[in-house]
N, C-alpha and C. Protein backbone atom coordinates (compact mmCIF):
# COMPACT_ATOMS: atom_id res chain seq x y z
N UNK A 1 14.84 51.98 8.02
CA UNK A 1 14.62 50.63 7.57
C UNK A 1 13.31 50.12 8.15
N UNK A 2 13.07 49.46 7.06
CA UNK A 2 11.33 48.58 7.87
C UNK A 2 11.50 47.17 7.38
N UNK A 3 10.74 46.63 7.86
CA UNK A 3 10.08 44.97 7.24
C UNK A 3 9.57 44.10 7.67
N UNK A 4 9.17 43.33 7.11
CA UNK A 4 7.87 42.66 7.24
C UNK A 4 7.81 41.02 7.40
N UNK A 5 7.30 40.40 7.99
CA UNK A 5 6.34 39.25 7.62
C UNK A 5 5.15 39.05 7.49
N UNK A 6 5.12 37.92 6.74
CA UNK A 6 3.32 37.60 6.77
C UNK A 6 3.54 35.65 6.49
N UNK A 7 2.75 34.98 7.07
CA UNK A 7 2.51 33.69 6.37
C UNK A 7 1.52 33.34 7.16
N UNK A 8 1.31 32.00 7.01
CA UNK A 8 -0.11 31.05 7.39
C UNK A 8 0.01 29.91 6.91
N UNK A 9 -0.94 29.27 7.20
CA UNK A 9 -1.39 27.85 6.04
C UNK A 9 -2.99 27.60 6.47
N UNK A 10 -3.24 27.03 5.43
CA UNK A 10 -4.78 26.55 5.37
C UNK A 10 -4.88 25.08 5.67
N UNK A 11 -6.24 24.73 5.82
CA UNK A 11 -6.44 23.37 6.06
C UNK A 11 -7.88 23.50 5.18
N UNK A 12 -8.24 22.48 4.07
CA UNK A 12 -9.93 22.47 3.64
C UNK A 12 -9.84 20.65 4.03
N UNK A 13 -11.22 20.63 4.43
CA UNK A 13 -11.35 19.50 5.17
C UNK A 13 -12.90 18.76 4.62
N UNK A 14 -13.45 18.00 3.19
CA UNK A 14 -14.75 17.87 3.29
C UNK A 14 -14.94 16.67 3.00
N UNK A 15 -14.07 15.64 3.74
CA UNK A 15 -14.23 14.35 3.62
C UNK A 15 -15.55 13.65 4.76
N UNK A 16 -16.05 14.43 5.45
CA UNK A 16 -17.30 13.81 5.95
C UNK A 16 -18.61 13.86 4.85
N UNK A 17 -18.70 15.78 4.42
CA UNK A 17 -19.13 15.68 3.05
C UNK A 17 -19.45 14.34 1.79
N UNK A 18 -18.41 14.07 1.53
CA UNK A 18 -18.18 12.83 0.26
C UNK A 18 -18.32 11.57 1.00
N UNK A 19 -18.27 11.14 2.57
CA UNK A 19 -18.61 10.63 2.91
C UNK A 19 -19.81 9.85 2.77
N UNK A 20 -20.68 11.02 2.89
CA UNK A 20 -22.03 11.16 2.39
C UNK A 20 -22.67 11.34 0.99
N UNK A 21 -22.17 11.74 0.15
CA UNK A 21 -22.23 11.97 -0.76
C UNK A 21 -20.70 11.55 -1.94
N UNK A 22 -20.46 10.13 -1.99
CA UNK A 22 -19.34 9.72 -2.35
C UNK A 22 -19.64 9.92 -4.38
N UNK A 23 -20.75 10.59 -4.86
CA UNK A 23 -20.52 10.68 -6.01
C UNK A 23 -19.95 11.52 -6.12
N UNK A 24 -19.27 12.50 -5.35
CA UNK A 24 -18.31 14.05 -5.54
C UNK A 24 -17.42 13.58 -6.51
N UNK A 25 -16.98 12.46 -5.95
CA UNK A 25 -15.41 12.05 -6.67
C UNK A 25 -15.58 12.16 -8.13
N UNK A 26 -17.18 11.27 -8.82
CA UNK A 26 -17.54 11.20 -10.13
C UNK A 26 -17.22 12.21 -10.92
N UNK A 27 -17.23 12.41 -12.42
CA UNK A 27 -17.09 13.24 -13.18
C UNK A 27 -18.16 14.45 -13.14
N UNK A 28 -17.66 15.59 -13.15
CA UNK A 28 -18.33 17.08 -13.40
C UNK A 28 -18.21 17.94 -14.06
N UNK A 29 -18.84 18.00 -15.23
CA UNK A 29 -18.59 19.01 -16.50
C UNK A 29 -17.20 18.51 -16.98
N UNK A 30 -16.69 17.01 -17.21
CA UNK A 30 -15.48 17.07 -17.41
C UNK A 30 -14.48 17.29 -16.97
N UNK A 31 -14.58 16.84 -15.84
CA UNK A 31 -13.10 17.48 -14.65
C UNK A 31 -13.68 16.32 -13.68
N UNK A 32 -12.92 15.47 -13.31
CA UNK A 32 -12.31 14.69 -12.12
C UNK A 32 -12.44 15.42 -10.82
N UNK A 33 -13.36 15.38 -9.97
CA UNK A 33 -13.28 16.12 -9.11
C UNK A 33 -12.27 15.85 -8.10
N UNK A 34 -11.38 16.44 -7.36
CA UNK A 34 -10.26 16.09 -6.35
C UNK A 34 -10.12 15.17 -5.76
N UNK A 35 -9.80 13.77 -5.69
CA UNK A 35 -9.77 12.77 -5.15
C UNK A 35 -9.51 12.79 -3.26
N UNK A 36 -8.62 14.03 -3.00
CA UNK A 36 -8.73 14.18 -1.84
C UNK A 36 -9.66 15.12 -1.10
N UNK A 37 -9.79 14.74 0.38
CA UNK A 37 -10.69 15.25 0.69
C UNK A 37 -10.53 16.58 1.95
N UNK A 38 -9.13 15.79 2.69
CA UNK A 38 -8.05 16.91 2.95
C UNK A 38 -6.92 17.73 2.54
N UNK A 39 -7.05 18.71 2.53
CA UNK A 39 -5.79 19.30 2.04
C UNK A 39 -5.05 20.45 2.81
N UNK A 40 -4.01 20.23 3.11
CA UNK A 40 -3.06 21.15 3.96
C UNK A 40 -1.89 21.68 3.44
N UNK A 41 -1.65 23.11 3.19
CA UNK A 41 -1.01 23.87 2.42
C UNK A 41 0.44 23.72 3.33
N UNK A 42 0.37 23.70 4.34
CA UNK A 42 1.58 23.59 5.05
C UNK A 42 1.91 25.37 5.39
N UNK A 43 2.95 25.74 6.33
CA UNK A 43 3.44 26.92 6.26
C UNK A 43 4.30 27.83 5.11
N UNK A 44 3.45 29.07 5.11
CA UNK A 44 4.29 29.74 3.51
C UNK A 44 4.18 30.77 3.76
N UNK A 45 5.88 31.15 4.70
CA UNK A 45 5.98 32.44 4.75
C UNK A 45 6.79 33.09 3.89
N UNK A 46 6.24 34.88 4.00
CA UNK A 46 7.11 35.68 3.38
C UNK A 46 7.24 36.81 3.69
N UNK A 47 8.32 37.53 3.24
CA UNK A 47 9.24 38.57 4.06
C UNK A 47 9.40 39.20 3.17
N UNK A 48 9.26 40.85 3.68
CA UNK A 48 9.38 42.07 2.57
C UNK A 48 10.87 42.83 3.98
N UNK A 49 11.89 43.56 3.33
CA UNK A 49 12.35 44.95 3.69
C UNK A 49 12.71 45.66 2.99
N UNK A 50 13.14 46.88 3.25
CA UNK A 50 13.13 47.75 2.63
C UNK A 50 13.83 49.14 3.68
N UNK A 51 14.84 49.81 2.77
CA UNK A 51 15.21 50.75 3.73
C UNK A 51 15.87 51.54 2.68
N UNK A 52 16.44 52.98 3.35
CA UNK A 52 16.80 53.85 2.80
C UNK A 52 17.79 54.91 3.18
N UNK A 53 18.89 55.32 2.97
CA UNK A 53 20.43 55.95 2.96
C UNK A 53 20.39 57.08 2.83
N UNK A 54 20.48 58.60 3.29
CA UNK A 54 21.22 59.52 2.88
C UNK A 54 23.09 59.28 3.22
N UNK A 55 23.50 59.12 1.52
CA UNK A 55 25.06 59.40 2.41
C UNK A 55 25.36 60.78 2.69
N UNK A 56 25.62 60.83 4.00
CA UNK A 56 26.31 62.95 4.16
C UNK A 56 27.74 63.41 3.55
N UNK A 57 27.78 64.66 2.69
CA UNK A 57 28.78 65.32 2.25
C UNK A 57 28.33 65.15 0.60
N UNK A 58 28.01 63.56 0.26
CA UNK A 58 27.82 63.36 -0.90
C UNK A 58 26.69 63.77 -1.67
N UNK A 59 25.51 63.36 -0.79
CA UNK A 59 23.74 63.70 -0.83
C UNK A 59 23.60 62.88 -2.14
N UNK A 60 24.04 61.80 -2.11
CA UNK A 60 23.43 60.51 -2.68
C UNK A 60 22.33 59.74 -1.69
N UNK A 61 21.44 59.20 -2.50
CA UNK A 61 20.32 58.40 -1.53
C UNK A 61 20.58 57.23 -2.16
N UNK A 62 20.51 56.23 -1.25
CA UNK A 62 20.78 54.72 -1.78
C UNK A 62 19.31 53.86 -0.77
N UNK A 63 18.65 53.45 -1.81
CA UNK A 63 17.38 52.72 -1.38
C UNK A 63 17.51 51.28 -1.75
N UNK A 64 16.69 50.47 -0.97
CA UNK A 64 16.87 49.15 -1.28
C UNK A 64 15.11 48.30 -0.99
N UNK A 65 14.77 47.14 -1.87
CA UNK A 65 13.79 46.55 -1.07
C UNK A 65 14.00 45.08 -1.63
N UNK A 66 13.58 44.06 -0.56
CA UNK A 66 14.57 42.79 -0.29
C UNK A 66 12.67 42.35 -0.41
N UNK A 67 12.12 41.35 -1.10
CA UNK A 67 10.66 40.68 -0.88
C UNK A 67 11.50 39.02 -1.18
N UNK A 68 10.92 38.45 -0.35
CA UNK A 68 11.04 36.66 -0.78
C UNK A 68 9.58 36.24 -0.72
N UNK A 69 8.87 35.19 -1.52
CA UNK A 69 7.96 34.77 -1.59
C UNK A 69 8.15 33.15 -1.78
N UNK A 70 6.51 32.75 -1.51
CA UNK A 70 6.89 31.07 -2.23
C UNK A 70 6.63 31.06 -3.15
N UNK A 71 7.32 30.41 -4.37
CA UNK A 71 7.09 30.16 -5.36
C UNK A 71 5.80 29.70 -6.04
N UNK A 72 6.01 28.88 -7.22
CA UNK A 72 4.59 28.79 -7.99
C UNK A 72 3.74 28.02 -7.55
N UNK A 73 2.19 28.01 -7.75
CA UNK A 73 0.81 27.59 -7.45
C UNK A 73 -0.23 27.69 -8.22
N UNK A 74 -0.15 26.61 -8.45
CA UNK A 74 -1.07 26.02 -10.31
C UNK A 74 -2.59 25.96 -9.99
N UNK A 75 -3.05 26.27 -7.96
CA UNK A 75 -4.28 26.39 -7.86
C UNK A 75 -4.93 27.81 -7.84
N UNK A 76 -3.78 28.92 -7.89
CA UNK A 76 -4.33 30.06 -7.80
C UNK A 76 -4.54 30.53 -8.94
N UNK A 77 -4.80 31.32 -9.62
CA UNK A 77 -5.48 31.93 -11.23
C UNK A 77 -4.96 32.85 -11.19
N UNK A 78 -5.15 33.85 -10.37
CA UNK A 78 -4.46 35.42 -10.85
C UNK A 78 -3.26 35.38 -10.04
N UNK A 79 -2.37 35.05 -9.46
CA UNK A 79 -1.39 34.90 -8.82
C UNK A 79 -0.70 33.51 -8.74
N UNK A 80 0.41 33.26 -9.82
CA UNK A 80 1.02 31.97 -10.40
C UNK A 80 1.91 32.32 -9.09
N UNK A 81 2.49 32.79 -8.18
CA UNK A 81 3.55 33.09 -7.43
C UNK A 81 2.80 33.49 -5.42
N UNK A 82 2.11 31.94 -5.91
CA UNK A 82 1.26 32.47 -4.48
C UNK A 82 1.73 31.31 -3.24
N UNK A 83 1.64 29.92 -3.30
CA UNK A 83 2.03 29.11 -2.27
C UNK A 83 2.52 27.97 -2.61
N UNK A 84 3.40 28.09 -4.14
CA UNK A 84 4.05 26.84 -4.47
C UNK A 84 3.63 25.57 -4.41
N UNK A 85 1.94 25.47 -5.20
CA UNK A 85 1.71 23.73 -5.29
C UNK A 85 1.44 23.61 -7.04
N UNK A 86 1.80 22.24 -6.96
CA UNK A 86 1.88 21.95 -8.53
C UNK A 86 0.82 20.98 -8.93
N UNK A 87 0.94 20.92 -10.42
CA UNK A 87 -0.45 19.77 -10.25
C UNK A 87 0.21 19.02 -11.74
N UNK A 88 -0.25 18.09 -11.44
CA UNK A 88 -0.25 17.52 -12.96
C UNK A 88 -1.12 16.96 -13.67
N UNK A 89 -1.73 17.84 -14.13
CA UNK A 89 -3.09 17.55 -15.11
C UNK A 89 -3.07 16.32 -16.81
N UNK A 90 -3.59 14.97 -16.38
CA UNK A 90 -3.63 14.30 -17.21
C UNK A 90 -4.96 14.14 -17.85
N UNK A 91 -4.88 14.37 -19.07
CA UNK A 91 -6.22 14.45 -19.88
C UNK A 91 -7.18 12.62 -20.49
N UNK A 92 -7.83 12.36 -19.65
CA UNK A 92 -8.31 11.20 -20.26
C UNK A 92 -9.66 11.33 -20.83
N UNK A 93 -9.61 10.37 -22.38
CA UNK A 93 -10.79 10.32 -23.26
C UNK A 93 -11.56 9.65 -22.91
N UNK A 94 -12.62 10.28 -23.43
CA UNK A 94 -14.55 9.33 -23.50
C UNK A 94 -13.80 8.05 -23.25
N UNK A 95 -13.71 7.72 -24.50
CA UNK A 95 -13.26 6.25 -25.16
C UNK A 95 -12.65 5.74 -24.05
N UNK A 96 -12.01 5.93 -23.27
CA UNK A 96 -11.02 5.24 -22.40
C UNK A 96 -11.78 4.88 -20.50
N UNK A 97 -12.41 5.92 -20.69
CA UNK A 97 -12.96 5.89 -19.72
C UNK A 97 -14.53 5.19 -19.74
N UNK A 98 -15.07 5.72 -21.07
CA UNK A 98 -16.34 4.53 -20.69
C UNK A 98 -16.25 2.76 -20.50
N UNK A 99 -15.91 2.04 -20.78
CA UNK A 99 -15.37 1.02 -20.66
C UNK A 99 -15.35 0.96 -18.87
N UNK A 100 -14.91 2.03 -18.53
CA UNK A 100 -15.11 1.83 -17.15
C UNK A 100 -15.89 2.33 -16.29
N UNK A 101 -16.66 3.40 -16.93
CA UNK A 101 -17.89 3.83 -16.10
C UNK A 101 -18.94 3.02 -16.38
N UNK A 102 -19.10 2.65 -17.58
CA UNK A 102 -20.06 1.46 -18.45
C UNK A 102 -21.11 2.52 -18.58
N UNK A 103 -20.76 3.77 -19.13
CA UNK A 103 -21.14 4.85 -19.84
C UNK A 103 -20.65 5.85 -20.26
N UNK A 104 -20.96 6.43 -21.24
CA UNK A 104 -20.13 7.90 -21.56
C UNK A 104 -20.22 9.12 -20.68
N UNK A 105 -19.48 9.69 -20.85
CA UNK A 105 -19.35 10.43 -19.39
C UNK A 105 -20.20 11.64 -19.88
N UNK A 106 -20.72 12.66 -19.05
CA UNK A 106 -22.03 13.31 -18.75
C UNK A 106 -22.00 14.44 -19.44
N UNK A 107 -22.97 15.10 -20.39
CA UNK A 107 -22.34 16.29 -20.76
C UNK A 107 -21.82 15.82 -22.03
N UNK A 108 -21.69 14.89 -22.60
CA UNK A 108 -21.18 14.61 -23.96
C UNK A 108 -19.52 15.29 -23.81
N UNK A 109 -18.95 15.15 -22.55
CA UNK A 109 -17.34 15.80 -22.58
C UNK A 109 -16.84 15.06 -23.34
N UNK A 110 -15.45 15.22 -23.95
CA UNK A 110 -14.75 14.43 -24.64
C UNK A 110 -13.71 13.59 -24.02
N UNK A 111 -13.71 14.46 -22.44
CA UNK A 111 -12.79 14.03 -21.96
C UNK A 111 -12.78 14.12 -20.40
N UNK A 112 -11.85 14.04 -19.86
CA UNK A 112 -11.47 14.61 -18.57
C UNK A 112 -10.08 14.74 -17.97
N UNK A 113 -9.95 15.90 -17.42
CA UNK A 113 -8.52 15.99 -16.85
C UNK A 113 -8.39 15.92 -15.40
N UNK A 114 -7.55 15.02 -14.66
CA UNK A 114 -7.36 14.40 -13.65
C UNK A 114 -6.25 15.11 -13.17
N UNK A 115 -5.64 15.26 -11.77
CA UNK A 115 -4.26 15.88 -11.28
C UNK A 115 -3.83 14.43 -10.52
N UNK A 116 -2.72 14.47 -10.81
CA UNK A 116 -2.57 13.01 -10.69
C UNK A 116 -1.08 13.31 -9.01
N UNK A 117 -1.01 14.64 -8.85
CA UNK A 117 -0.46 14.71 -7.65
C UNK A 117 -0.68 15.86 -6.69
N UNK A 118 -0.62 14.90 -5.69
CA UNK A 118 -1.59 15.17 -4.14
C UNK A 118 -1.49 16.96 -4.03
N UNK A 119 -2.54 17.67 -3.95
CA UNK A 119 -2.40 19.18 -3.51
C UNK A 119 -1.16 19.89 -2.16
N UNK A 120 -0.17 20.66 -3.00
CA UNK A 120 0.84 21.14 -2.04
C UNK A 120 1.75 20.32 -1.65
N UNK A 121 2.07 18.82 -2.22
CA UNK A 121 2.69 17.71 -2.06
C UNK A 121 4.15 18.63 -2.74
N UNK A 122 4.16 18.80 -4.14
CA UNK A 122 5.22 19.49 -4.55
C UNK A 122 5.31 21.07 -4.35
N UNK A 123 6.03 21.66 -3.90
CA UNK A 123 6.47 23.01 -3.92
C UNK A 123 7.32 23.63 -5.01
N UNK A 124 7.15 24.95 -5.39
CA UNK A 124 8.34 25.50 -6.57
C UNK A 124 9.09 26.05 -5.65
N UNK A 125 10.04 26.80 -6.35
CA UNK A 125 11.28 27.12 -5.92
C UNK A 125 11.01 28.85 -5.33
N UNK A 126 11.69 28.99 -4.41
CA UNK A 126 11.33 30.65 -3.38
C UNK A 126 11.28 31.62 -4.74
N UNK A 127 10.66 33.02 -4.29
CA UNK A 127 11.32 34.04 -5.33
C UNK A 127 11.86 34.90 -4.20
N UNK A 128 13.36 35.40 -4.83
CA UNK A 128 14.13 36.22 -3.69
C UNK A 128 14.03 37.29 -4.71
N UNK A 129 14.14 38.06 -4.53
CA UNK A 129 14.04 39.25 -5.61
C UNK A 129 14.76 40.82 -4.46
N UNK A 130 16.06 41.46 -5.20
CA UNK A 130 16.39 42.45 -4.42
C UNK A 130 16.30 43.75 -5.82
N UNK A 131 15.84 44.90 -5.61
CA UNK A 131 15.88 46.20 -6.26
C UNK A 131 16.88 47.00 -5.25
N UNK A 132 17.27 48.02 -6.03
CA UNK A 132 18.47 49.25 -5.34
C UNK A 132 18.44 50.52 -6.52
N UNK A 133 17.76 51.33 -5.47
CA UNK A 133 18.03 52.71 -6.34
C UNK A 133 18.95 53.36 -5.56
N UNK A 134 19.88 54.51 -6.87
CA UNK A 134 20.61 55.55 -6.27
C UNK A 134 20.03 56.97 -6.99
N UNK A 135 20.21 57.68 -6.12
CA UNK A 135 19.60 59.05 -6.48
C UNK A 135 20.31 59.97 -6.23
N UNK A 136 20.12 61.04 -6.77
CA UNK A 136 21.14 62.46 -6.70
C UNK A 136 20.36 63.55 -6.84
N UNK A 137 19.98 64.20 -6.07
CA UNK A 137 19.44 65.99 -6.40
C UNK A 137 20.57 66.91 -6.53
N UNK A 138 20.42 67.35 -8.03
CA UNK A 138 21.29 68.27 -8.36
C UNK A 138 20.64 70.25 -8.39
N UNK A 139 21.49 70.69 -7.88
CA UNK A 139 20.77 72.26 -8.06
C UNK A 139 21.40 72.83 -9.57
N UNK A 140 20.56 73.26 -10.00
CA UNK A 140 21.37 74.21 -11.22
C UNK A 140 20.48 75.50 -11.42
N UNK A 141 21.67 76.74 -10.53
CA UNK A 141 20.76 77.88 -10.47
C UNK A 141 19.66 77.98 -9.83
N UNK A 142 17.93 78.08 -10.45
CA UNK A 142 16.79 77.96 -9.95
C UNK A 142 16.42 76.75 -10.58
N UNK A 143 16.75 75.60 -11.01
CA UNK A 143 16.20 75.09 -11.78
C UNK A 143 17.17 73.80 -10.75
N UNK A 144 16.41 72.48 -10.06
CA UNK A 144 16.95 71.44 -9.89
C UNK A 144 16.57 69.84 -10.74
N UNK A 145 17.82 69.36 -10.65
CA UNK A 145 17.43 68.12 -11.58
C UNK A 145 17.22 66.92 -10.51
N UNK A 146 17.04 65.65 -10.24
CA UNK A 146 16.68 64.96 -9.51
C UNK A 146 16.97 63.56 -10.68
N UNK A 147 18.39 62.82 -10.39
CA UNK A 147 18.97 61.58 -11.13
C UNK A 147 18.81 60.77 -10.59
N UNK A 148 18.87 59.14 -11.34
CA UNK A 148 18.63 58.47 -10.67
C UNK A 148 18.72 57.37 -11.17
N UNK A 149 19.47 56.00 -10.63
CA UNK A 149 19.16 54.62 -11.70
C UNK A 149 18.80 53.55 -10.81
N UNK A 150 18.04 52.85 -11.10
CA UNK A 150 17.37 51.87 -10.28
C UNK A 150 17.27 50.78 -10.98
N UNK A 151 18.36 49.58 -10.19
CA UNK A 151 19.05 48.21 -10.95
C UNK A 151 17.44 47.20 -10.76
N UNK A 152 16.88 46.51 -10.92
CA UNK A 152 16.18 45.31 -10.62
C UNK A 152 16.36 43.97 -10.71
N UNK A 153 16.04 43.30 -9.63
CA UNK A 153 16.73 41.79 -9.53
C UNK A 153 18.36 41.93 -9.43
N UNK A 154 18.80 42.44 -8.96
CA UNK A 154 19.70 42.80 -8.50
C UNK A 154 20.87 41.53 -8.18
N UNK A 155 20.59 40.54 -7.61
CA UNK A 155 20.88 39.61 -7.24
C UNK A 155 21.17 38.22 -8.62
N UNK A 156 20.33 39.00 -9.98
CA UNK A 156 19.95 38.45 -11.09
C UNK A 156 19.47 36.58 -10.77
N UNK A 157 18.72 36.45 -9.76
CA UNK A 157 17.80 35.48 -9.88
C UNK A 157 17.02 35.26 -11.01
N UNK A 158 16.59 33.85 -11.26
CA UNK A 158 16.07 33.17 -12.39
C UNK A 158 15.19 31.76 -11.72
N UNK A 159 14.27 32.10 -10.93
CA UNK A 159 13.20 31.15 -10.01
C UNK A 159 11.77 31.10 -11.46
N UNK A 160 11.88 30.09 -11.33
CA UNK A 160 10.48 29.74 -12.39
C UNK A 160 9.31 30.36 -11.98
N UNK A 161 8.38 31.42 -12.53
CA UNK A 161 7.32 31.81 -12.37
C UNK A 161 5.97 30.72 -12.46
N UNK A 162 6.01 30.19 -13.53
CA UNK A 162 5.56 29.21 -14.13
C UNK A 162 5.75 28.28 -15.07
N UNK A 163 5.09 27.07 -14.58
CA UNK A 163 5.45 25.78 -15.24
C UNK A 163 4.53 25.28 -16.16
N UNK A 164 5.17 24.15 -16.97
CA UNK A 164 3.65 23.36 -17.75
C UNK A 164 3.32 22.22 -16.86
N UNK A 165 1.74 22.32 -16.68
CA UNK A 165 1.19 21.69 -15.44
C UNK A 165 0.79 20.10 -16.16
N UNK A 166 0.92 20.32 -17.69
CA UNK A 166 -0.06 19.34 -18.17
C UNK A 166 0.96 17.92 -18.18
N UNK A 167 0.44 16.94 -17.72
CA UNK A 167 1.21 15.88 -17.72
C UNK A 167 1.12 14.70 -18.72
N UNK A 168 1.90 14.37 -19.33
CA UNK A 168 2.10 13.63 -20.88
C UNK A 168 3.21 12.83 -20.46
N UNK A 169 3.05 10.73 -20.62
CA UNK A 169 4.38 10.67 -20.36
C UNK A 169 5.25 10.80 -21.15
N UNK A 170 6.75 10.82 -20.63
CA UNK A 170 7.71 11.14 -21.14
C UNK A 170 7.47 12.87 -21.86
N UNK A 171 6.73 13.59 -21.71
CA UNK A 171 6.74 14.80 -21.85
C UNK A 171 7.45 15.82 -21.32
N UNK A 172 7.04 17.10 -21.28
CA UNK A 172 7.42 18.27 -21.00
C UNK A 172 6.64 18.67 -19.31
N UNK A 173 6.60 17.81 -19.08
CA UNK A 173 5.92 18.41 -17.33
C UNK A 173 6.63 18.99 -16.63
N UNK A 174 6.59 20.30 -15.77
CA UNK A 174 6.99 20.90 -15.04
C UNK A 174 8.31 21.78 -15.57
N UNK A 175 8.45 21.56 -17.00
CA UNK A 175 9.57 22.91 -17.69
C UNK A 175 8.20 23.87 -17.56
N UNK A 176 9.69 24.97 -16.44
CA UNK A 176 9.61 26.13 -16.69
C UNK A 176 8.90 27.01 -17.98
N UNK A 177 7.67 27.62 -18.23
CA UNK A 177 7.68 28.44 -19.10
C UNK A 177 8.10 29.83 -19.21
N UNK A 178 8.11 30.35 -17.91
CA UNK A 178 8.58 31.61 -17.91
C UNK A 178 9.18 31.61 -16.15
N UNK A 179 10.35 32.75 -16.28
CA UNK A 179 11.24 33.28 -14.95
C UNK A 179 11.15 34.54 -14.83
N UNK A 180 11.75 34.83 -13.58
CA UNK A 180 11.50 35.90 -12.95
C UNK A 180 12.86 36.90 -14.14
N UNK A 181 12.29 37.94 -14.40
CA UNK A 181 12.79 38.73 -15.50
C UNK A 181 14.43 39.15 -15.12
N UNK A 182 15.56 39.35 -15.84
CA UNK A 182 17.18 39.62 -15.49
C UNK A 182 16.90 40.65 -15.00
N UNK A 183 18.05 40.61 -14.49
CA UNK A 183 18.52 42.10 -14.22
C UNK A 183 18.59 43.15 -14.83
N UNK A 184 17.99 44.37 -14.59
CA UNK A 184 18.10 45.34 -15.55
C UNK A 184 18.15 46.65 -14.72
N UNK A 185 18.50 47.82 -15.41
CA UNK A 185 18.37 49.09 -14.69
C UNK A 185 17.95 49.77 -15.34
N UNK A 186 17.48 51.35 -14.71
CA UNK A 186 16.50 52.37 -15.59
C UNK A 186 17.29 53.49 -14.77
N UNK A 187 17.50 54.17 -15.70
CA UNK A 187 18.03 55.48 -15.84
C UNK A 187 17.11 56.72 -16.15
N UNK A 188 16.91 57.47 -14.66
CA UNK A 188 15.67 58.50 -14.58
C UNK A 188 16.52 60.01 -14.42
N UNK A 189 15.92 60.91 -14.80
CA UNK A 189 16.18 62.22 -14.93
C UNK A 189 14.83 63.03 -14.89
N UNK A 190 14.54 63.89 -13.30
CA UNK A 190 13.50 64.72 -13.37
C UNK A 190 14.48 65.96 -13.37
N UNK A 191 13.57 67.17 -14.51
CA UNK A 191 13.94 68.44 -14.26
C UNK A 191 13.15 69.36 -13.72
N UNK A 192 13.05 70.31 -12.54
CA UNK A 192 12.06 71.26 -12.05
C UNK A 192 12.59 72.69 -11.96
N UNK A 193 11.93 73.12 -12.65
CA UNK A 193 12.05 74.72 -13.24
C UNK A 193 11.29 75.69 -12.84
């Protein structure tokens, strides 16, 4: 048997920055730049094990690996399942907004989208996820076979991968678009001759 931790948290800090330079906040290419100037991810740990069985007499192998993670994070791009912060992206028009810049906004955008809640304020839900293979080496003659079925999600968890970030009122914010996949198993057969 083995296993693991790993976590951390970050801190980005560039409110002396905007201090100085308080047009950050202004519009950029159409995007609202972050209203805050600190942000603290908080602690987000996660834990892998993993271990492995000969039973004796039988010569079945029974393997297992146990990973928990934090859930979803609408700031990472290639990894929706990285430190569980959410955002809610509200889209506001030219039209609405010049009136209050007492100009059209830069870039001829049409628009801009704003996150209207605080970075890492909301968290998604853990992913627990357990796999279990069983295996069998069979002899036949000179020729051995090597069986095997390996269940996934085991536990048949259903933790939201990802959400809709975009915020509309009375909308669809924060349904789930996709979960962590059912339970399923695979049924393997090597032959060596």
């Amino acid at each position: 048997m083995q296993g693991g931790f790993a976590g951390g948290f970050s801190t980005a800090d560039y409110c002396e920055v905007r201090e100085k330079v308080p047009e950050m906040i202004l519009v950029n290419a159409g995007q609202l730049l972050n209203p805050y100037c600190r942000i603290e991810t908080g602690f987000l740990p996660q834990y892998k094990a993993l271990g492995n069985y000969l039973v004796p007499k039988v010569g079945v192998s029974i393997s297992a690996t146990f990973t928990s993670k934090p859930g979803y994070n609408a700031n990472n791009f290639a990894t929706p399942v990285s430190n569980g912060a959410f955002a809610a992206n509200y889209v506001i028009s030219n039209a609405a907004l010049q009136p209050i810049l007492g100009r059209p906004l830069s870039g001829n955008a049409a628009n801009i989208t704003v996150n209207l809640v605080e970075p890492h304020s909301i968290l998604g839900a853990r992913i627990n996820e357990l796999n279990v293979r069983f295996g069998k080496v069979l002899q036949l003659g000179k020729s051995r076979a090597n069986v095997g079925v390996d269940i996934f999600n085991l536990l048949n968890a259903a933790p939201p991968l990802s959400y809709n970030q975009a915020f509309i009122p009375n909308g669809p914010w924060m349904t789930p678009t996709s979960i962590l996949s059912a339970r399923f198993a695979k049924l393997s057969v090597q032959l060596d001759f």
